[in-house]
C-alpha atoms as a PDB file:
ATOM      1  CA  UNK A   1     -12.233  -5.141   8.998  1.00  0.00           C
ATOM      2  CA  UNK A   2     -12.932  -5.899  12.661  1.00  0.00           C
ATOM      3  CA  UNK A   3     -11.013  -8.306  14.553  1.00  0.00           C
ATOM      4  CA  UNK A   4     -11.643 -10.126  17.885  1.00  0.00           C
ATOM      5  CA  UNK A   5      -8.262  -9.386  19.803  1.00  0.00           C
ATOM      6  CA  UNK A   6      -6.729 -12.237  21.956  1.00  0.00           C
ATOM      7  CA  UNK A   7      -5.070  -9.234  24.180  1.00  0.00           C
ATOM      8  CA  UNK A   8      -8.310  -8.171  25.597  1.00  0.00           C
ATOM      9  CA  UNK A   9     -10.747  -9.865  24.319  1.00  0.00           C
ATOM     10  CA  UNK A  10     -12.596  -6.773  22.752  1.00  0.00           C
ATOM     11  CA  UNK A  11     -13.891  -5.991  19.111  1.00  0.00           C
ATOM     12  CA  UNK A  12     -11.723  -4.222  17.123  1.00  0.00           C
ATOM     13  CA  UNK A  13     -12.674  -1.843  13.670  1.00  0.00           C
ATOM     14  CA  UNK A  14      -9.925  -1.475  11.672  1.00  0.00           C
ATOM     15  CA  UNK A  15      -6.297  -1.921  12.393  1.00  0.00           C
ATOM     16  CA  UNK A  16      -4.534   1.511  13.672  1.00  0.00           C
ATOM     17  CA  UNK A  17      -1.594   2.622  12.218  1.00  0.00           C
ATOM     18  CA  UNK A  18       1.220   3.153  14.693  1.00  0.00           C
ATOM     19  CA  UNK A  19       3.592   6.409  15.077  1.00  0.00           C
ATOM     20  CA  UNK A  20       6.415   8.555  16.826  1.00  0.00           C
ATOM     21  CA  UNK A  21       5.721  11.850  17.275  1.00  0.00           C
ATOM     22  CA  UNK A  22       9.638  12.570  17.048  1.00  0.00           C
ATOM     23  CA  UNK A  23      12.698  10.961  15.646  1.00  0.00           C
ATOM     24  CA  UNK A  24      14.794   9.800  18.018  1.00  0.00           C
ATOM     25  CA  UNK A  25      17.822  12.041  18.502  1.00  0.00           C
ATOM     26  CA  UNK A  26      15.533  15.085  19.223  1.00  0.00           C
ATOM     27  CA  UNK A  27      14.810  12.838  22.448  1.00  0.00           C
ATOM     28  CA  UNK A  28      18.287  12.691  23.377  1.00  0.00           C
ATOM     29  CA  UNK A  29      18.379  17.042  23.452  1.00  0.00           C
ATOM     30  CA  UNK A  30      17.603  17.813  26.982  1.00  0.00           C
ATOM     31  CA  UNK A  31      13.719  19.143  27.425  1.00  0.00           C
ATOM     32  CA  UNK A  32      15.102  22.581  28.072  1.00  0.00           C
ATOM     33  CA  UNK A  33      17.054  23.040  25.415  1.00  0.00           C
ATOM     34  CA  UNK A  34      14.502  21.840  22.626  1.00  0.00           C
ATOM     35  CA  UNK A  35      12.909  24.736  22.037  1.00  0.00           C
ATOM     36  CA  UNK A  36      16.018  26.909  20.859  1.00  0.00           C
ATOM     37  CA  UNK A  37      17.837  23.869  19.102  1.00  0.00           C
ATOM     38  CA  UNK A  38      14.961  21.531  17.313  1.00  0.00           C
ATOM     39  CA  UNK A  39      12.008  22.493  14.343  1.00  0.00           C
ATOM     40  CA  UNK A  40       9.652  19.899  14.534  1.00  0.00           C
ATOM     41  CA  UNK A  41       6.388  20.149  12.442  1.00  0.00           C
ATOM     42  CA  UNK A  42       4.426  16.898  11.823  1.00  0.00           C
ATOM     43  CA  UNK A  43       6.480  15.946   8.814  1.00  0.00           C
ATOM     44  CA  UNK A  44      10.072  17.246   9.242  1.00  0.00           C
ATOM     45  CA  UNK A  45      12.296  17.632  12.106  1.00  0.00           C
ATOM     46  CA  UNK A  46      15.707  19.998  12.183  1.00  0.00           C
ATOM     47  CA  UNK A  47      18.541  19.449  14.910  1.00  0.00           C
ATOM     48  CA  UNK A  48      20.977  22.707  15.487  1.00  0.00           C
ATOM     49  CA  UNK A  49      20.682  23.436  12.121  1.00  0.00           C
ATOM     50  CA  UNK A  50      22.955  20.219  11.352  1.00  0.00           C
ATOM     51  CA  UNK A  51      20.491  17.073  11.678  1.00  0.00           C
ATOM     52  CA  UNK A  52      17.163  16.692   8.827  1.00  0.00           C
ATOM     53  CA  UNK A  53      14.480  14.352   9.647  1.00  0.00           C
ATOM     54  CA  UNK A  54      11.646  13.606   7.311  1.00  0.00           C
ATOM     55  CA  UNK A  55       8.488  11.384   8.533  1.00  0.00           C
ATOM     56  CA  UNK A  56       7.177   8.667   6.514  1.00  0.00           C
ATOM     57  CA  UNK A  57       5.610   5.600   6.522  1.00  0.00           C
ATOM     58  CA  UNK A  58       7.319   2.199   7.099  1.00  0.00           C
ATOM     59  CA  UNK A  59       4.475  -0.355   5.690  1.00  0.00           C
ATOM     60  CA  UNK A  60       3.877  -3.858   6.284  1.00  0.00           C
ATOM     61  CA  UNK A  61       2.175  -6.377   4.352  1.00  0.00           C
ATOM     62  CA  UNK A  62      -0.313  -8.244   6.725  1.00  0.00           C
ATOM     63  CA  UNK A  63      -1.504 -11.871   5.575  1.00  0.00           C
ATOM     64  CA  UNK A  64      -4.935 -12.175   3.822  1.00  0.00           C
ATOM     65  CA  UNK A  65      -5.508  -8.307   4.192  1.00  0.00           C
ATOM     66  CA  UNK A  66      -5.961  -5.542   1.633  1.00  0.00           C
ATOM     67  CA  UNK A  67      -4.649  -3.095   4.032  1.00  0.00           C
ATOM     68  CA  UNK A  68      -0.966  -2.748   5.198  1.00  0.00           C
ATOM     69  CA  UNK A  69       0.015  -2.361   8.863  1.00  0.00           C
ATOM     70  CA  UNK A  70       1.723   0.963   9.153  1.00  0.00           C
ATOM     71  CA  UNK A  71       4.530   2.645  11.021  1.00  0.00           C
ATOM     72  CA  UNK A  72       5.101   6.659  10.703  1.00  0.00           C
ATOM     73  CA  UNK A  73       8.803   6.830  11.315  1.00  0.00           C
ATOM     74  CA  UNK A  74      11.586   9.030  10.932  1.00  0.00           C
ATOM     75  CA  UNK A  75      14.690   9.138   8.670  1.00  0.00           C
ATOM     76  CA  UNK A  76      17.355  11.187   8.602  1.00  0.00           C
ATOM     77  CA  UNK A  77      18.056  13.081   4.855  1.00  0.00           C
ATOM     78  CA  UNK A  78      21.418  14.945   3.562  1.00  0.00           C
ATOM     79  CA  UNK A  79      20.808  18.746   4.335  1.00  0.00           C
ATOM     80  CA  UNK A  80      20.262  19.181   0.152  1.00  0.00           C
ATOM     81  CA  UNK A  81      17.621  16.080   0.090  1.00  0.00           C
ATOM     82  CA  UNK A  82      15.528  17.439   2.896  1.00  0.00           C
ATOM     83  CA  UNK A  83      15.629  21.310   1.359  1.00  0.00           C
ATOM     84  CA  UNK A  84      14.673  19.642  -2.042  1.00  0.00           C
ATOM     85  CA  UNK A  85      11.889  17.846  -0.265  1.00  0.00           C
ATOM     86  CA  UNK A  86      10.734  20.853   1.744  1.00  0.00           C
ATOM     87  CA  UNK A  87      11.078  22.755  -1.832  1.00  0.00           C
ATOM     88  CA  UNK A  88       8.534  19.896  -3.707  1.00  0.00           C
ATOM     89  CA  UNK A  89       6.656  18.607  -0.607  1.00  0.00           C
ATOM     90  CA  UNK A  90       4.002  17.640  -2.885  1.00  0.00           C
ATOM     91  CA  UNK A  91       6.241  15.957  -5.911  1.00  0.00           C
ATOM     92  CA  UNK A  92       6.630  12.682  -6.580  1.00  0.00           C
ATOM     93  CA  UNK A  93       9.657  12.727  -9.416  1.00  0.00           C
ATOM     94  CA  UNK A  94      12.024  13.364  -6.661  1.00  0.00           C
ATOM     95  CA  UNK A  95      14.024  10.673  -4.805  1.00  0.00           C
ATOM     96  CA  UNK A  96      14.404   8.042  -4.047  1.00  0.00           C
ATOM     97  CA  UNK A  97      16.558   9.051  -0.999  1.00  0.00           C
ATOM     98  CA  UNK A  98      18.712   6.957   1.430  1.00  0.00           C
ATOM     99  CA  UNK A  99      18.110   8.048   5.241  1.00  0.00           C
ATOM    100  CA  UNK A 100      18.519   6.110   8.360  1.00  0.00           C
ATOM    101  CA  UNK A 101      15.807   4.663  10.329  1.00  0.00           C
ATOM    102  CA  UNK A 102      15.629   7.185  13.504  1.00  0.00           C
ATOM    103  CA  UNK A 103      12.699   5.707  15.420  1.00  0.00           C
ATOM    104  CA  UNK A 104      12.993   2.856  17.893  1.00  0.00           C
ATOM    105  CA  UNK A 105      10.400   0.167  17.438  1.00  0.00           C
ATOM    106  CA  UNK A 106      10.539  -1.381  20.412  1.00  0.00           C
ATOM    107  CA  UNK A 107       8.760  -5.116  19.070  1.00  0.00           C
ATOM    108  CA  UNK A 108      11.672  -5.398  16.489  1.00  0.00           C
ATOM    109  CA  UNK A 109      14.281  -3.594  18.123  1.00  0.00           C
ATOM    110  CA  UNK A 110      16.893  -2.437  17.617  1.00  0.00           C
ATOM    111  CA  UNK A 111      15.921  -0.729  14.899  1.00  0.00           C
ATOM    112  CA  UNK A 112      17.852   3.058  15.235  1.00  0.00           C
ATOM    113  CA  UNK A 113      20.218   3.070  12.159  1.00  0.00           C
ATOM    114  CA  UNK A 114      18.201   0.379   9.507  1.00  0.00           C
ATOM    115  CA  UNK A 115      19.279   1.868   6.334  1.00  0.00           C
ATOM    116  CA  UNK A 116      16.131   2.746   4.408  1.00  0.00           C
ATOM    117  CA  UNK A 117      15.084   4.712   1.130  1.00  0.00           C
ATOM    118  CA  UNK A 118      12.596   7.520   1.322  1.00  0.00           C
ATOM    119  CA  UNK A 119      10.243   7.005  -1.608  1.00  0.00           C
ATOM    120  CA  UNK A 120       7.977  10.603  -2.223  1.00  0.00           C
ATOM    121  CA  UNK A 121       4.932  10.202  -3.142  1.00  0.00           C
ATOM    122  CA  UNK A 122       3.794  13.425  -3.600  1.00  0.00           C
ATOM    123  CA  UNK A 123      -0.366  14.391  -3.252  1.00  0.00           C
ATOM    124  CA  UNK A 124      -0.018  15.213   0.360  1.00  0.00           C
ATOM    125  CA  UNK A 125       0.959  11.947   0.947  1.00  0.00           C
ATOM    126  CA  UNK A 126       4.295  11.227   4.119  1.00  0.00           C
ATOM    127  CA  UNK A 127       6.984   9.268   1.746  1.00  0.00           C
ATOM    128  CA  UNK A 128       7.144   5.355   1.685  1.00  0.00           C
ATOM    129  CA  UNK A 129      10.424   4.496   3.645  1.00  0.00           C
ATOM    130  CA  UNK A 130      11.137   0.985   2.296  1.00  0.00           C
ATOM    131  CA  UNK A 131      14.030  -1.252   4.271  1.00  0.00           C
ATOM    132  CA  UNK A 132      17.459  -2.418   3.140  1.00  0.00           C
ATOM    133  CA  UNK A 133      16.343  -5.878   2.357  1.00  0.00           C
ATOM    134  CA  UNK A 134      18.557  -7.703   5.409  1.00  0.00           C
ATOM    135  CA  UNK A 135      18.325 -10.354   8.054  1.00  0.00           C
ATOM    136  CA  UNK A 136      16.914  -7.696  10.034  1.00  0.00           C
ATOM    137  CA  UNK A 137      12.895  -8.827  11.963  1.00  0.00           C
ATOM    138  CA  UNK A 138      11.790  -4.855  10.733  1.00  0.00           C
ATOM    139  CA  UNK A 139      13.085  -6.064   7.297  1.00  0.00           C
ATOM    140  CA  UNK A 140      11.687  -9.498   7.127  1.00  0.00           C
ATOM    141  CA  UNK A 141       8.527  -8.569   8.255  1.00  0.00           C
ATOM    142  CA  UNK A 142       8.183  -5.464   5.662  1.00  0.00           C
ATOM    143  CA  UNK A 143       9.125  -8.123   2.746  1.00  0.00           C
ATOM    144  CA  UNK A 144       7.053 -11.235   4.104  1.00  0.00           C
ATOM    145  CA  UNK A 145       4.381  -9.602   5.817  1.00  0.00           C
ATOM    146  CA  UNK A 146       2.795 -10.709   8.969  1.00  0.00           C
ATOM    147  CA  UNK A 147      -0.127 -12.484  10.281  1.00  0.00           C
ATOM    148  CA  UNK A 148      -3.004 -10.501  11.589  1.00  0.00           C
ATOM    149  CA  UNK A 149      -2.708 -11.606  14.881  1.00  0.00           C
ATOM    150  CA  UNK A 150       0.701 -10.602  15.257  1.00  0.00           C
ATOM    151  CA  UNK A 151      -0.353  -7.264  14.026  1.00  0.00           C
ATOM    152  CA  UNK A 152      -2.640  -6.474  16.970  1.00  0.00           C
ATOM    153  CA  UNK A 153      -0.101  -7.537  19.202  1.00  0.00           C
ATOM    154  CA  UNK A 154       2.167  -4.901  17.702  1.00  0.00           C
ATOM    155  CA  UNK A 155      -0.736  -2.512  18.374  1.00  0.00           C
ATOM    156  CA  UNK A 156      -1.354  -3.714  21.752  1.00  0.00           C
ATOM    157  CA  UNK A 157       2.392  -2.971  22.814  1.00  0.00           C
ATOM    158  CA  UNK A 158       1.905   1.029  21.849  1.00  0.00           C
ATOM    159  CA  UNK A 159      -2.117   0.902  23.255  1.00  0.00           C
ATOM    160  CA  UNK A 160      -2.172   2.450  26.881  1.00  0.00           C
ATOM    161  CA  UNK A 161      -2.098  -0.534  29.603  1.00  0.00           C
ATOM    162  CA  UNK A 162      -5.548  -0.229  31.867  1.00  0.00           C
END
């Protein structure tokens, strides 16, 4: 799918995904400290041996669109939902597991603490984290879906300003 964007007026192919590279309390651990106190690979975080973060993906339904509008996000597990996940990274009988929503997304925020359920997947796939169904814009906009335009404006929040 391309898409003329009303932001800049360019061509678009596609629409990007969007994604932290962190959850959010790891940002909160001063830079020096990081390395001796936080495990961060690409799909799970640790904090001081006391906070688990899994990543997953938060998706949204855009209008007239096969393809979803994605968020990689972080939620927080129990300490014996994250070990059974590291255990079965690949499985997708296990779950579903309630987490909080620990990544800020700015365009619907406040978003830190959205209850959510992380749904595994398995096949090298990051879990679907699906929404408590609430009031909430994240929530709404996971259940309703939004138009396309709004979409690149999303995108055009996290793009790098020229």
């Amino acid at each position: 799918m391309s898409y003329q964007c009303a932001c800049c007026g360019e061509t678009h192919q596609g629409l990007p995904d969007i994604g932290s590279a962190a959850p959010w309390p790891m940002y909160t651990i001063p830079e020096q400290e990081r390395e001796q106190r936080v495990r961060l690979t690409k799909d799970t975080c640790v904090i001081d041996e006391q906070e688990f973060f899994v990543r997953g993906v938060l998706e949204i339904p855009v209008h007239g669109q096969e393809q979803t509008f994605g968020f990689g996000v972080w939620v927080s597990q129990s300490e014996d939902h994250f070990r059974c996940y590291q255990k079965h990274p690949d499985a997708n009988d296990i779950g579903p597991f309630f987490g909080w929503l620990c990544t800020e997304i700015q365009i619907f925020a406040p978003t830190l603490s959205l209850k959510t359920k992380a749904h595994f997947q398995g096949n090298g796939l990051r879990p679907w984290i699906e929404l408590e169904p609430t009031d909430h814009p994240l929530a709404v906009a996971q259940r309703e879906g939004i138009s396309l335009d709004r979409a690149w404006e999303i995108v055009h929040e996290y793009l790098p300003k020229k």
